[in-house]
C-alpha atoms as a PDB file:
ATOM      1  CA  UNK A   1     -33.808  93.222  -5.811  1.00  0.00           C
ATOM      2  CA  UNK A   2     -33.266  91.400  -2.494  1.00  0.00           C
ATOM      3  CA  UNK A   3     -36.754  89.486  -3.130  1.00  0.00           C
ATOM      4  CA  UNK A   4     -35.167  88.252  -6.297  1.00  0.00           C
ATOM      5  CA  UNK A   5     -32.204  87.087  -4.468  1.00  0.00           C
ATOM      6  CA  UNK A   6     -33.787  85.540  -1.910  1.00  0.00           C
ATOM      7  CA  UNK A   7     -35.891  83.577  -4.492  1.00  0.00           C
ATOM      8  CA  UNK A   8     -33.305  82.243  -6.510  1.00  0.00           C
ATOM      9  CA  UNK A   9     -31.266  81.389  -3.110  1.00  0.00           C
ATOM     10  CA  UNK A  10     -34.275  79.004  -2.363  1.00  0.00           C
ATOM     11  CA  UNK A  11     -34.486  77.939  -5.997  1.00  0.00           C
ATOM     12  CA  UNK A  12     -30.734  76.642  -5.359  1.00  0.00           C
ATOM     13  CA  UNK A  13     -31.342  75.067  -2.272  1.00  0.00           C
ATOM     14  CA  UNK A  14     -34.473  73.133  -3.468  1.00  0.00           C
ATOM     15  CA  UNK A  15     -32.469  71.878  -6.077  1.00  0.00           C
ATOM     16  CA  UNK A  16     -29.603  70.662  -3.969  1.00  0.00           C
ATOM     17  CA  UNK A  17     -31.798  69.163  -2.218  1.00  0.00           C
ATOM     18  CA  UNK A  18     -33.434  67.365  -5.037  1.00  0.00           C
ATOM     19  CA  UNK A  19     -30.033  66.123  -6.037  1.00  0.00           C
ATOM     20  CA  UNK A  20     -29.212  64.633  -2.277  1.00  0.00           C
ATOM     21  CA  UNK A  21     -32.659  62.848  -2.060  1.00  0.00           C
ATOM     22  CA  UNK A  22     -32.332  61.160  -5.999  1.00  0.00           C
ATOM     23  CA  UNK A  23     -28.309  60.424  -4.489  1.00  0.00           C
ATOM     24  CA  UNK A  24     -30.141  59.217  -1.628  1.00  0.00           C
ATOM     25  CA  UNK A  25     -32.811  56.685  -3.461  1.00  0.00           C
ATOM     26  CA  UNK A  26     -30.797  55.472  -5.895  1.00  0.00           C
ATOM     27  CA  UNK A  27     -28.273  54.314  -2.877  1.00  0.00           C
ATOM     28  CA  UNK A  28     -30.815  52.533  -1.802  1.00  0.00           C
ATOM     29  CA  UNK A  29     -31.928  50.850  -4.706  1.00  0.00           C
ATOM     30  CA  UNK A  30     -28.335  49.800  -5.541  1.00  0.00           C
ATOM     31  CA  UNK A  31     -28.473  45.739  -4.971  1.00  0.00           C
ATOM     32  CA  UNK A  32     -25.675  43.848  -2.325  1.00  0.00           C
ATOM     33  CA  UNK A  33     -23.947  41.159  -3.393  1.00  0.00           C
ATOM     34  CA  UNK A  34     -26.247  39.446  -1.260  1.00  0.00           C
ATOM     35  CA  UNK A  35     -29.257  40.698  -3.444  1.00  0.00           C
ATOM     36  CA  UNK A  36     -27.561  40.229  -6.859  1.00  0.00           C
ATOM     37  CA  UNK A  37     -29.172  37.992  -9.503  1.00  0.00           C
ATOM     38  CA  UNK A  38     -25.496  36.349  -9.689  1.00  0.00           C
ATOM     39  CA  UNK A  39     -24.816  33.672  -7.884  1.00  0.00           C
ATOM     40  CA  UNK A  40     -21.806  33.222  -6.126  1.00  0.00           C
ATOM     41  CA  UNK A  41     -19.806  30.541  -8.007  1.00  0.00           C
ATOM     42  CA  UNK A  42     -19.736  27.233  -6.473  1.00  0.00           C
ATOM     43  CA  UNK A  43     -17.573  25.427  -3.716  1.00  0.00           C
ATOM     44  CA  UNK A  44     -15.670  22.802  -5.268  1.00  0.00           C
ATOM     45  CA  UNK A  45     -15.665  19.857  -4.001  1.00  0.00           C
ATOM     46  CA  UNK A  46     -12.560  19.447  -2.837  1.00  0.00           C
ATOM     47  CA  UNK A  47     -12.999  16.385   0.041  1.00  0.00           C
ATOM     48  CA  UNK A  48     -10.344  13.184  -0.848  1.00  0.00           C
ATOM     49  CA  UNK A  49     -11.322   9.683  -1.779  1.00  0.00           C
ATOM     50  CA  UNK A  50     -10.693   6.735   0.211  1.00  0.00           C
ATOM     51  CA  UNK A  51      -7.801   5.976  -2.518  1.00  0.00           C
ATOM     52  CA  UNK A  52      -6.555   9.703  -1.849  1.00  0.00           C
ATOM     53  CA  UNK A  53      -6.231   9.420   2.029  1.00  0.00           C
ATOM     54  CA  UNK A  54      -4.526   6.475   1.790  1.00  0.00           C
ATOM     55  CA  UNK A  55      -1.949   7.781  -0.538  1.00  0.00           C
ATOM     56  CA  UNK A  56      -1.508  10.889   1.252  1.00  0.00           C
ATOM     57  CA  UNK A  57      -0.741   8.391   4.559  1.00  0.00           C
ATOM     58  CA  UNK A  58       1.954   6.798   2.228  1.00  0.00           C
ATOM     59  CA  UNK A  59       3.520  10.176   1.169  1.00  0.00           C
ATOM     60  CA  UNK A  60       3.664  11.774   4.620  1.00  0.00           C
ATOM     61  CA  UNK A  61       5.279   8.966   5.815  1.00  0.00           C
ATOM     62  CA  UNK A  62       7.789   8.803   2.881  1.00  0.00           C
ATOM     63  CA  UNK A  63       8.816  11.968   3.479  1.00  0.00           C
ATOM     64  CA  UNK A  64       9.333  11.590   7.464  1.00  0.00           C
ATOM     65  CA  UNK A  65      12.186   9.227   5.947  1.00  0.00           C
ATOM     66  CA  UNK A  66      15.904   9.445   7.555  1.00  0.00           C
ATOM     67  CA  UNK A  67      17.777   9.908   4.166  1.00  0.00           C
ATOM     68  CA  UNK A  68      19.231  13.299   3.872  1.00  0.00           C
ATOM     69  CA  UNK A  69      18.754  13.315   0.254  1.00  0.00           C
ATOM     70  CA  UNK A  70      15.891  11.769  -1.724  1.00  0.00           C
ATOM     71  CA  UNK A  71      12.458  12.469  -3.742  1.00  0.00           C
ATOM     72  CA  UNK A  72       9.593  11.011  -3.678  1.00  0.00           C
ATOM     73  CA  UNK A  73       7.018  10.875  -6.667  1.00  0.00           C
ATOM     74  CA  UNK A  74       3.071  10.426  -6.847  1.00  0.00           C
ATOM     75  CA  UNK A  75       0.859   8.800  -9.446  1.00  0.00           C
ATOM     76  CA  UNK A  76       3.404   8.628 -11.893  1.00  0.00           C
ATOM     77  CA  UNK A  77       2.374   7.244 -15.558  1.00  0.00           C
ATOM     78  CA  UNK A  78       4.798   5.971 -17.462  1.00  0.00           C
ATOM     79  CA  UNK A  79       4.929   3.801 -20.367  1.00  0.00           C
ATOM     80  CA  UNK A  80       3.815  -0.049 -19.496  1.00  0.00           C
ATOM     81  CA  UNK A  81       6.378  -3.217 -19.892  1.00  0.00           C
ATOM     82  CA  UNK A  82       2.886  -4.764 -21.030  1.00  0.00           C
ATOM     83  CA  UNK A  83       1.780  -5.154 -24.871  1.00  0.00           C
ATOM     84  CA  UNK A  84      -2.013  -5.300 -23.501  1.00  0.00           C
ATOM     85  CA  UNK A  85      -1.498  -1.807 -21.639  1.00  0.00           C
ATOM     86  CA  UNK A  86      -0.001   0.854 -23.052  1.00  0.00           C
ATOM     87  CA  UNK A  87       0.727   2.874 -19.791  1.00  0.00           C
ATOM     88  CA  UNK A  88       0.508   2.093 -16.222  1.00  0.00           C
ATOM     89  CA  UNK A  89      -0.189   4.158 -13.177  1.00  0.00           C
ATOM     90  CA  UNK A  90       2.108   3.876  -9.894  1.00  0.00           C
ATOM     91  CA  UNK A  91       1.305   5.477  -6.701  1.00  0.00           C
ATOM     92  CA  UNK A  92       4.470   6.361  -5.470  1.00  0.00           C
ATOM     93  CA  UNK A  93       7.873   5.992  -6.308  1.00  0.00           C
ATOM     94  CA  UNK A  94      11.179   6.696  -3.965  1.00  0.00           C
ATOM     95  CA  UNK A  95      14.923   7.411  -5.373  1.00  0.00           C
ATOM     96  CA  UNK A  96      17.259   7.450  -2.762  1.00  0.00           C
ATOM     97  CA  UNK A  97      20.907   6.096  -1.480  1.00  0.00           C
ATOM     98  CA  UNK A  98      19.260   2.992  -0.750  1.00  0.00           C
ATOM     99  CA  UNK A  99      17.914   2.317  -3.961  1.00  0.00           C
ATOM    100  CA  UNK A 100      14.850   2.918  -5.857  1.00  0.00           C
ATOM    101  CA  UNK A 101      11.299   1.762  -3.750  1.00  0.00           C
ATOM    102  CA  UNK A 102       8.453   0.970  -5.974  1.00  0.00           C
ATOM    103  CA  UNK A 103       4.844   1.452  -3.736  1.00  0.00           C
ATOM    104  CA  UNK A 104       1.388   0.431  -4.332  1.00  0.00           C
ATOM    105  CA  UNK A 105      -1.129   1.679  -1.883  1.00  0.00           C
ATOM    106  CA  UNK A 106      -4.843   0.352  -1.641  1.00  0.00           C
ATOM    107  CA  UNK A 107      -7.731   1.557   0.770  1.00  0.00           C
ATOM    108  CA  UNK A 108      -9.211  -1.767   1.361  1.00  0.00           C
ATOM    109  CA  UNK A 109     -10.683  -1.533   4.718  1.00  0.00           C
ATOM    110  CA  UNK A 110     -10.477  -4.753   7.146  1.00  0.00           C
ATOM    111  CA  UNK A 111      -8.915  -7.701   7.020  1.00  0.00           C
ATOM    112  CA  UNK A 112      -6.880  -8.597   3.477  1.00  0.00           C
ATOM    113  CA  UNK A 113      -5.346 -12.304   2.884  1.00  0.00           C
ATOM    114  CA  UNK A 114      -3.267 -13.057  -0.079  1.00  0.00           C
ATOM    115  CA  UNK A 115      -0.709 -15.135  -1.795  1.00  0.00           C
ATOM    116  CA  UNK A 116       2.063 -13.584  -4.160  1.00  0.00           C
ATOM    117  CA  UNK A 117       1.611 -16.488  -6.477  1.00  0.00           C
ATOM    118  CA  UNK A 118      -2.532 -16.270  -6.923  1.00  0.00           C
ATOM    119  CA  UNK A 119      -4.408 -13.217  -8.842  1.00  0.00           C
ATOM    120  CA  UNK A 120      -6.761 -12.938  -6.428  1.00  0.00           C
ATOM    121  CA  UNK A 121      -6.952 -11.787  -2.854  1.00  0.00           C
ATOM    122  CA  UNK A 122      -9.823 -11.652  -0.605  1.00  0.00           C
ATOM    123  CA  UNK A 123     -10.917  -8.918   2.024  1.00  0.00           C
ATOM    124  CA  UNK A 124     -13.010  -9.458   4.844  1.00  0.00           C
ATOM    125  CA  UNK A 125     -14.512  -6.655   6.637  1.00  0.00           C
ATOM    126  CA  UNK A 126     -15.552  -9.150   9.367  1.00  0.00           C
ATOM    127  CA  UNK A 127     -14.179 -12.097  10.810  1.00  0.00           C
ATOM    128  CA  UNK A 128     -17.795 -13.744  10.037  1.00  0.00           C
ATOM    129  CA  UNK A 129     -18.367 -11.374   6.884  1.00  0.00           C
ATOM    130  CA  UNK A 130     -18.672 -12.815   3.001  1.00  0.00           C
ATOM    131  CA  UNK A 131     -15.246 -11.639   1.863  1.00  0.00           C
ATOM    132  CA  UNK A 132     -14.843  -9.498  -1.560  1.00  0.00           C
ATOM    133  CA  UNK A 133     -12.093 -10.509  -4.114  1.00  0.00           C
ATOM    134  CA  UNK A 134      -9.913  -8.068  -5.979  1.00  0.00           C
ATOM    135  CA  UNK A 135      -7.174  -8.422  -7.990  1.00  0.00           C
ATOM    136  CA  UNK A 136      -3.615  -9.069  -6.364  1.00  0.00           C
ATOM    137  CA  UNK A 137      -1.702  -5.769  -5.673  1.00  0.00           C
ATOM    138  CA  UNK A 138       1.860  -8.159  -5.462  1.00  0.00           C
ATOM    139  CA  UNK A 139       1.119  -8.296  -9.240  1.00  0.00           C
ATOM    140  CA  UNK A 140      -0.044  -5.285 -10.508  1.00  0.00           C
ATOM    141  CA  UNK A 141       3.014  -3.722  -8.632  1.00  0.00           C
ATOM    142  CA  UNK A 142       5.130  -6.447 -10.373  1.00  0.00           C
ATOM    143  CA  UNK A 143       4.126  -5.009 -13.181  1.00  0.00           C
ATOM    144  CA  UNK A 144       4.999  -1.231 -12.294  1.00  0.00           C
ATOM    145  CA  UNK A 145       8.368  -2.443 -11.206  1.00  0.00           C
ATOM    146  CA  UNK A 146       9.191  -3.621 -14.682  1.00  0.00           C
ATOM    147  CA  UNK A 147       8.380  -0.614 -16.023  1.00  0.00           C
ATOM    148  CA  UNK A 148      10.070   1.212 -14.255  1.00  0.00           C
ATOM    149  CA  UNK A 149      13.131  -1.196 -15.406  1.00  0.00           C
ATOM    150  CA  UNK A 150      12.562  -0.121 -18.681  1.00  0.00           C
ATOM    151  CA  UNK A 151      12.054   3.549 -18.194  1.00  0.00           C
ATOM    152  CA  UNK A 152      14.973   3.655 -16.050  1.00  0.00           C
ATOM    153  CA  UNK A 153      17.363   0.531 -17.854  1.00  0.00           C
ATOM    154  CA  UNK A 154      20.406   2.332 -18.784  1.00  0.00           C
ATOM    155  CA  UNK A 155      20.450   4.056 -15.288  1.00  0.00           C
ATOM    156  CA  UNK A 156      19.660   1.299 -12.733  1.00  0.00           C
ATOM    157  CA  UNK A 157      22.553   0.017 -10.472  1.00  0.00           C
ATOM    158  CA  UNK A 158      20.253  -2.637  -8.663  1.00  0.00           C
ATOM    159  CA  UNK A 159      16.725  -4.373  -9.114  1.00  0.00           C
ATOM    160  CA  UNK A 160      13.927  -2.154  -8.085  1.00  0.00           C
ATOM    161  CA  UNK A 161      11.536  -2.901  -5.010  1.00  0.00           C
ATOM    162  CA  UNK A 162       8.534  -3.714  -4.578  1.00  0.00           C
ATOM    163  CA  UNK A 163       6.122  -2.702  -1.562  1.00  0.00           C
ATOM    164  CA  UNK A 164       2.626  -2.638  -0.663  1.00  0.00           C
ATOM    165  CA  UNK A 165       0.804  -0.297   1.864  1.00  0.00           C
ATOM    166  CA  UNK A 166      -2.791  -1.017   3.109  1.00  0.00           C
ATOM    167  CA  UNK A 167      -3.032   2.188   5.491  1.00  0.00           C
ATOM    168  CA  UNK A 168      -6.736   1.498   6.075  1.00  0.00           C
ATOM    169  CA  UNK A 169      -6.170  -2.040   6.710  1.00  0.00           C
ATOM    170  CA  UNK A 170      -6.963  -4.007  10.241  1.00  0.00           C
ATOM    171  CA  UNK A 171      -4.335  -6.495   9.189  1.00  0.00           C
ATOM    172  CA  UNK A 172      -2.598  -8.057   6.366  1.00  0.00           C
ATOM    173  CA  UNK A 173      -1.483 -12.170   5.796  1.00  0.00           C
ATOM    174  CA  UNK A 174       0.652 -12.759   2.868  1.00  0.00           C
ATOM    175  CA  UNK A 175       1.390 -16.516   2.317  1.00  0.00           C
ATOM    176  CA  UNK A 176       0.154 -17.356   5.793  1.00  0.00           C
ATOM    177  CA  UNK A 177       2.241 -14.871   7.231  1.00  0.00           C
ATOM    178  CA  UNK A 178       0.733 -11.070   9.165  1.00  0.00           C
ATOM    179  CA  UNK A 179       2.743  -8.145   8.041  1.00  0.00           C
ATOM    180  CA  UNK A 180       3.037  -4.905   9.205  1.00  0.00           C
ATOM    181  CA  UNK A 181       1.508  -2.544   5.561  1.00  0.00           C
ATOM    182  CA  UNK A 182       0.688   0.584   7.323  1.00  0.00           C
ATOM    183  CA  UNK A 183       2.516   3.721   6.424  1.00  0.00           C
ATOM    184  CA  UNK A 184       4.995   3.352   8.739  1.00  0.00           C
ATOM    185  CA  UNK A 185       5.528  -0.592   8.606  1.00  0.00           C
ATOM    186  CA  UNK A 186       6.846   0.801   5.081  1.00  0.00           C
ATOM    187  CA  UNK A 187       8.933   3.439   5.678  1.00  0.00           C
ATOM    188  CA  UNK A 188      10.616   1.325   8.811  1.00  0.00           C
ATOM    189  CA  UNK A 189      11.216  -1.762   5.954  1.00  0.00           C
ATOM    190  CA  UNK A 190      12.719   1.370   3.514  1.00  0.00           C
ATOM    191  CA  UNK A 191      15.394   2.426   6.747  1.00  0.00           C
ATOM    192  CA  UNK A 192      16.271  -1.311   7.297  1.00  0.00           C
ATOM    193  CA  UNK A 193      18.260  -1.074   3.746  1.00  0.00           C
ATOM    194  CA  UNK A 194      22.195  -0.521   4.507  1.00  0.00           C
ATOM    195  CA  UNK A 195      24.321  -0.376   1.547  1.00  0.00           C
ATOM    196  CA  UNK A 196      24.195   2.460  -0.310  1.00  0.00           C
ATOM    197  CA  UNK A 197      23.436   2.312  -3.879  1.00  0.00           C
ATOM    198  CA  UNK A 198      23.192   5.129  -5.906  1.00  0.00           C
ATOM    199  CA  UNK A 199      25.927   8.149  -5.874  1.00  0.00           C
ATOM    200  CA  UNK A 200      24.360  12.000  -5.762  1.00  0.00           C
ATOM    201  CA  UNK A 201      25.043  12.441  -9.095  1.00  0.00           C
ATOM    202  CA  UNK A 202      22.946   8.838  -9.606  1.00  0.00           C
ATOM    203  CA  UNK A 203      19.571  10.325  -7.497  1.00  0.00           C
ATOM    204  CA  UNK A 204      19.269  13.093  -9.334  1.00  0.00           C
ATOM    205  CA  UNK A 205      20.141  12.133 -13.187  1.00  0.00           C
ATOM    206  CA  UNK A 206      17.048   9.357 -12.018  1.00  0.00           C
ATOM    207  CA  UNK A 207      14.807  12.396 -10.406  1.00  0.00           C
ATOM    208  CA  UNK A 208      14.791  14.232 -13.371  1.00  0.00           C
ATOM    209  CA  UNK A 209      14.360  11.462 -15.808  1.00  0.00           C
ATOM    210  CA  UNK A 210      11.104  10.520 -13.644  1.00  0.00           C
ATOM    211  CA  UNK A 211       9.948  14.235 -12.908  1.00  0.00           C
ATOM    212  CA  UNK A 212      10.217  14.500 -16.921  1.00  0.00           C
ATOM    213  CA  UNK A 213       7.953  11.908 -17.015  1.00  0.00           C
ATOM    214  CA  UNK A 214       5.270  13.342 -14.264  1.00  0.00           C
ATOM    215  CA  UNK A 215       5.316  16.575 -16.705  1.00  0.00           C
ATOM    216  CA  UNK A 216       2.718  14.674 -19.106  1.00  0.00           C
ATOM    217  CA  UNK A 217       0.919  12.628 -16.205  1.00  0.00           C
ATOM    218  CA  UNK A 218      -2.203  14.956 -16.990  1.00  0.00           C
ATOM    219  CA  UNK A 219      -2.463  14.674 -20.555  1.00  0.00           C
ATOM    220  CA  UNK A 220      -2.110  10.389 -20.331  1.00  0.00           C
ATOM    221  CA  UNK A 221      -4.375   9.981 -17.523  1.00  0.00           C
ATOM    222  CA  UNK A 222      -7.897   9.495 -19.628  1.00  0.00           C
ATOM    223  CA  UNK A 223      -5.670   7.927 -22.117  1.00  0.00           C
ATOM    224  CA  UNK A 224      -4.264   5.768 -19.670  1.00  0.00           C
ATOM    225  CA  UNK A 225      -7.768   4.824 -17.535  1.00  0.00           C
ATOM    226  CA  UNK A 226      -9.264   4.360 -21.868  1.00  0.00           C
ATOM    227  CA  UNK A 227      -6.245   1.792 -21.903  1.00  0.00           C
ATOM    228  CA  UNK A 228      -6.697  -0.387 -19.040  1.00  0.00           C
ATOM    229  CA  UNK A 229     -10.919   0.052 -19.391  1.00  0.00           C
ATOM    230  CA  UNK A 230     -10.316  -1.312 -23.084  1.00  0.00           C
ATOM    231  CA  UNK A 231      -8.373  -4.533 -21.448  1.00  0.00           C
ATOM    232  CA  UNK A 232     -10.861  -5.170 -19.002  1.00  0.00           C
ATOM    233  CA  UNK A 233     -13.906  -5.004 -21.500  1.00  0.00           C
ATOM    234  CA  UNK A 234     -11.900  -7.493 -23.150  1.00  0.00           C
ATOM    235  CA  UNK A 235     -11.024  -9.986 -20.818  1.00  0.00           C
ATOM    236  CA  UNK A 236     -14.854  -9.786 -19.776  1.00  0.00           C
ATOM    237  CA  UNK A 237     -16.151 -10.340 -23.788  1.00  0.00           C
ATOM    238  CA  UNK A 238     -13.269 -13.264 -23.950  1.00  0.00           C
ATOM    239  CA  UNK A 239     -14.550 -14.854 -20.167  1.00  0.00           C
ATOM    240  CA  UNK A 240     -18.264 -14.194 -21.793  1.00  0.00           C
ATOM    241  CA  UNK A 241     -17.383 -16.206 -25.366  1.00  0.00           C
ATOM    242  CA  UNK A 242     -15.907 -19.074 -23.486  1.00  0.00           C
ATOM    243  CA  UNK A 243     -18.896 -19.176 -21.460  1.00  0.00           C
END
């Protein structure tokens, strides 16, 4: 009888021990996430543009302003004041006391000479370098300011204005003249407007008419990058036919 006990007590602990070695392997076979088949998803890349860093200058200085109450709004699209473009894209927009501040940024690097009256400017990125030509930034603001007019007719107490920013910019002449275009050259330009335009009641009836409008920025960007490709490919076919 005690043989028989002591048999099946080593029949149990072989057993057990069975169990803890398969416990033990299969532990061991059991992949880390280091091992697994799946990889791990994919950094995005998440580093800004040229055009980006320059904006996001522009916007931290905006809102280092010395109004107590404003907003400030970023790559707006609205509908255009043009027939040829159905939308247009503005890089920053300011509703305060002092009015309403229409901005157009650019990352041009160097040294930028212009004339509000001619549609091109020219950028040197050397004072011996071949200078590039791009298309004048007085206008296409000109063009957001309108507008702007026209989304914002009914509620406008004063014309809008118009400023440009070159944050990456050595410096700037406009009509033989150097101004200051950095970040800050702005915002000081903003604080040198006294009267006060616009009521409370006036800054925000105007936010919320433009933050309405920033609600469907996503869903008219392609629409609005199809719109202004379309023009281009047109001016270059009518430039090409006169040719």
């Amino acid at each position: 009888m005690f043989h028989e006990i002591l048999i099946q007590t080593y029949i149990w602990i072989g057993f057990f021990v069975l169990i803890v070695l398969l416990v033990i392997k299969w532990q061991a076979n059991k992949k880390t996430p280091e091992d697994s088949s799946v990889s791990p998803p994919e950094k995005v890349n998440t580093i800004p543009s040229q055009a980006d860093k320059a904006e996001l200058a522009v916007d931290a200085a905006l809102r280092g302003l010395q109004e107590n109450r404003y907003f400030v709004f970023r790559d707006l699209i609205i509908p255009s004041s043009s027939k040829k473009v159905e939308l247009t894209q503005i890089d920053h927009v300011l509703v305060c006391r002092l009015g309403i501040f229409c901005i157009e940024t650019k990352s041009n690097h160097g040294y930028i000479y212009g004339f509000t009256q001619r549609q091109d400017w020219k950028q040197y990125l050397g004072y011996n370098a071949k200078p590039y030509t791009f298309h004048s930034p007085y206008r296409q603001n000109k063009h957001h300011v309108s507008s702007l007019e026209l989304l914002l007719v009914d509620n406008l107490k004063a014309p809008i204005h118009s400023y440009l920013a070159f944050p990456n910019a050595k410096k700037v002449v406009i009509n033989g003249r150097i101004e200051d275009m950095s970040p800050e050259g702005v915002v000081s330009k903003i604080n040198k407007h006294m009267n006060s335009i616009y009521e409370p009641a006036d800054i925000e009836r105007i936010a919320k008419i433009l933050a309405h409008a920033g609600t469907f920025r996503e869903q008219l960007r392609n629409k609005h990058v199809d719109d202004v490709k379309a023009f281009i490919d047109a001016k270059v076919a009518e430039t090409l036919k006169l040719s």
